[in-house]
Protein backbone atom coordinates (compact mmCIF):
# COMPACT_ATOMS: atom_id res chain seq x y z
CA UNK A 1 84.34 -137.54 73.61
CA UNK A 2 80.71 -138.20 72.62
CA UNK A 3 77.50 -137.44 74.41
CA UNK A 4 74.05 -138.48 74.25
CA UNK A 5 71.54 -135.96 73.73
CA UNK A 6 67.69 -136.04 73.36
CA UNK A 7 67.95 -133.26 71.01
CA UNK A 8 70.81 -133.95 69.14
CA UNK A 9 71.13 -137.69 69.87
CA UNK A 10 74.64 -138.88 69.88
CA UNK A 11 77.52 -136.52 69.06
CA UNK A 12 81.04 -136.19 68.98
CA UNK A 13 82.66 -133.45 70.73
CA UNK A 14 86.23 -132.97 69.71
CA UNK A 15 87.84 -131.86 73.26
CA UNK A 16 89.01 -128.76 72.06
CA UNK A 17 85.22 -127.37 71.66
CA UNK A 18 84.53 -127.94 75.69
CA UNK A 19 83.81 -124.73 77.65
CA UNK A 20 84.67 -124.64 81.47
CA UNK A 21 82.31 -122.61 83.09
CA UNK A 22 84.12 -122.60 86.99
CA UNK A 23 81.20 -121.50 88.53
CA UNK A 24 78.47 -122.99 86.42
CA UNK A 25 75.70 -120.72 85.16
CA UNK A 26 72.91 -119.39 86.67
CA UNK A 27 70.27 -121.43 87.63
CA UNK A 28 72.83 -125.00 86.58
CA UNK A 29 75.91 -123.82 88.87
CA UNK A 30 77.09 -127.49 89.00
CA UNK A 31 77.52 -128.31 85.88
CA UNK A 32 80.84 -126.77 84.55
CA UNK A 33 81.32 -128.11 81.25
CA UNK A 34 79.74 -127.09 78.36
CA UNK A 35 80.24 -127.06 74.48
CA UNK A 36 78.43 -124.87 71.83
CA UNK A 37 76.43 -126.52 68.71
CA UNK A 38 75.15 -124.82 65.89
CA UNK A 39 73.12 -126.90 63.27
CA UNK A 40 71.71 -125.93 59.76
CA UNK A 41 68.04 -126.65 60.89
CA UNK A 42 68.13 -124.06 63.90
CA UNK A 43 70.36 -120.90 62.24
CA UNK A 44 70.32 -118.17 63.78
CA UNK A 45 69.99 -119.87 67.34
CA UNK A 46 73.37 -121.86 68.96
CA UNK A 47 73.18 -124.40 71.78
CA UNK A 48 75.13 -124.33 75.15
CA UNK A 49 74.86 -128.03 75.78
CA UNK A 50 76.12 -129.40 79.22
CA UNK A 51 78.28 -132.43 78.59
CA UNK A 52 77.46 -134.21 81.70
CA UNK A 53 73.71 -133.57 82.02
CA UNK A 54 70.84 -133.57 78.99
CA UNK A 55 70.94 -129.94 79.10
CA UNK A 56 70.89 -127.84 76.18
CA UNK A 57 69.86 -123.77 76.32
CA UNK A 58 69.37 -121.99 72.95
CA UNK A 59 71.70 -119.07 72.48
CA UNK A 60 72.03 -116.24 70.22
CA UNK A 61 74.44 -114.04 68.56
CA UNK A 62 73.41 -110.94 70.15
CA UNK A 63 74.62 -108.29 67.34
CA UNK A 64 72.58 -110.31 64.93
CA UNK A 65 69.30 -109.21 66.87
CA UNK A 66 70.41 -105.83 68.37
CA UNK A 67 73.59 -104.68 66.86
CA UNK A 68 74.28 -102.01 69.49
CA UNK A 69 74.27 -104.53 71.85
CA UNK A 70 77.42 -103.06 73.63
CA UNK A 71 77.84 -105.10 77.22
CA UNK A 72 80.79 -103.80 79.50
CA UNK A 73 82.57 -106.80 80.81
CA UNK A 74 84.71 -105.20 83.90
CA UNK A 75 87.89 -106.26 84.91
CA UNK A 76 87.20 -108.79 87.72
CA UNK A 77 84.89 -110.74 84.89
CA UNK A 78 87.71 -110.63 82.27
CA UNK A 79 90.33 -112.13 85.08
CA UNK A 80 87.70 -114.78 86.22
CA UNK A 81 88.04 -116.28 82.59
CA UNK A 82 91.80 -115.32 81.98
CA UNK A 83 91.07 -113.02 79.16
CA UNK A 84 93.26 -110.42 78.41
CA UNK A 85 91.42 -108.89 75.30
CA UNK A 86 87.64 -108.08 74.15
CA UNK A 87 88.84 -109.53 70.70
CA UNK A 88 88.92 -113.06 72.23
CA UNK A 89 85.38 -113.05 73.45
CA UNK A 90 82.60 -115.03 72.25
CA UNK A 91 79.58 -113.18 73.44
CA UNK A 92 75.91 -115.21 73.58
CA UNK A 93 72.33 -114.34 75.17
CA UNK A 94 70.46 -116.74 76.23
CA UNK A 95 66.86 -117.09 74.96
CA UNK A 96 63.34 -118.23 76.03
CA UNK A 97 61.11 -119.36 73.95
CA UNK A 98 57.23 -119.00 75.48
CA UNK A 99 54.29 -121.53 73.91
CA UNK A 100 53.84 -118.87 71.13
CA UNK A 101 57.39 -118.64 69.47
CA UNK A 102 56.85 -114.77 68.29
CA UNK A 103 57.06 -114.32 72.46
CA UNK A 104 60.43 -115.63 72.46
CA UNK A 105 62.99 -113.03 74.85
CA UNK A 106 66.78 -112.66 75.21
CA UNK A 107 68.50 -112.07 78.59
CA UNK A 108 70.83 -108.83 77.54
CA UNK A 109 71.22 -108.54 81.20
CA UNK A 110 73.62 -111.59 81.67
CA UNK A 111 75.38 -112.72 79.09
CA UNK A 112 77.21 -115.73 78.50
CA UNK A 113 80.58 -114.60 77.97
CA UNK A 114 83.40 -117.74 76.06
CA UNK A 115 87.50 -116.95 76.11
CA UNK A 116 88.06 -118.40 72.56
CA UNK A 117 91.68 -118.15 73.59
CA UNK A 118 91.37 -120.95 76.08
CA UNK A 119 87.76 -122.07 76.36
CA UNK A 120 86.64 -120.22 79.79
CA UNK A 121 83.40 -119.00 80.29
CA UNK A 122 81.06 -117.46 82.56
CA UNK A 123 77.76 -115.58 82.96
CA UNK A 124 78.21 -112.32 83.38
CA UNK A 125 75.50 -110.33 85.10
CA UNK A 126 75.50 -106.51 83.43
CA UNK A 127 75.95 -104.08 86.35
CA UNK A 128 74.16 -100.85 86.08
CA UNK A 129 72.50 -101.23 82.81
CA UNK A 130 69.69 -100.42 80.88
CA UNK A 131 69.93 -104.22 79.43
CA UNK A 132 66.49 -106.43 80.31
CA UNK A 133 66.60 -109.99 81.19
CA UNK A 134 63.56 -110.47 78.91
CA UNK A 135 64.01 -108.60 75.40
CA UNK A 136 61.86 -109.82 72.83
CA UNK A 137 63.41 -111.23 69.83
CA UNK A 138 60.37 -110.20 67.90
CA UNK A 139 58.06 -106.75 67.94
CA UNK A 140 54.72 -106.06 66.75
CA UNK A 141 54.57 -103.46 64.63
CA UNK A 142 51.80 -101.32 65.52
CA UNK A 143 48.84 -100.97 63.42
CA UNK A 144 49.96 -103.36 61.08
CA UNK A 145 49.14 -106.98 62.59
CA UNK A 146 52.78 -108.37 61.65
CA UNK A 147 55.59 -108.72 63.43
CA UNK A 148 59.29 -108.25 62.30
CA UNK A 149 62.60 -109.91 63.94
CA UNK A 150 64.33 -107.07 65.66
CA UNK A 151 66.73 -105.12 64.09
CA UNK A 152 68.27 -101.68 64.74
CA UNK A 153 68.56 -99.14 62.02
């Protein structure tokens, strides 16, 4: 199938790479089909583009910004995309990127959540976590004027 895209102009999506998201995500809960593109130019960030709307939401790998990143997907989540195993998941956080790019925050709190195994997804909102819907991507080391991607020790 190919889409038109103002970011990525027109592309081919081979049908096997579309997503069905049943009940949308939050804040586009009517669009239900998405697809995932990674280019060269914006590594480490991913896409969730909607295929029936110019939508496109940068994603990242979460354990490539915090790796003890360590959501608990509970049973009813795992059955709403027919997943029988944590080893099929694809696991992405969404990110925002304010006018000043070093601002840019993650939402750990409700994660995009892909069965590989059949192309399901779903937000899933973390219950009774510690996990922020705004984590910065970047922090300023004090005393020192720079700032450093995040990473965990």
């Amino acid at each position: 199938m190919k889409i038109n895209t103002t970011k990525f102009g027109e592309t081919e999506i081979e049908e096997d790479k579309i997503i069905v998201f049943s009940d949308g995500i939050l804040g586009f809960e009517s669009i239900k089909r998405f697809t995932i593109i990674k280019t060269e130019d914006t590594i480490p960030f991913y896409w969730l583009q909607a295929l029936d709307e110019d939508i496109s939401l940068p994603c990242i790998d979460p354990l490539e910004f915090f790796p003890q990143y360590t959501p608990i997907i509970n049973e009813e989540d795992m059955i709403k995309i027919d997943a029988y195993s944590v080893y099929d998941l694809l696991v992405l956080n969404t990110i925002v990127v304010r006018e000043k790019p070093f601002c840019a925050t993650a939402n750990l709190a409700a994660p995009i959540v892909v069965n590989i195994a059949n192309n399901r997804g779903a937000q899933i909102v973390i219950q009774n976590s510690d996990y922020k819907v705004r984590e910065p991507l970047v922090q300023i080391k004090e005393g020192s004027g720079s700032a450093g991607i995040i990473k965990a020790d």
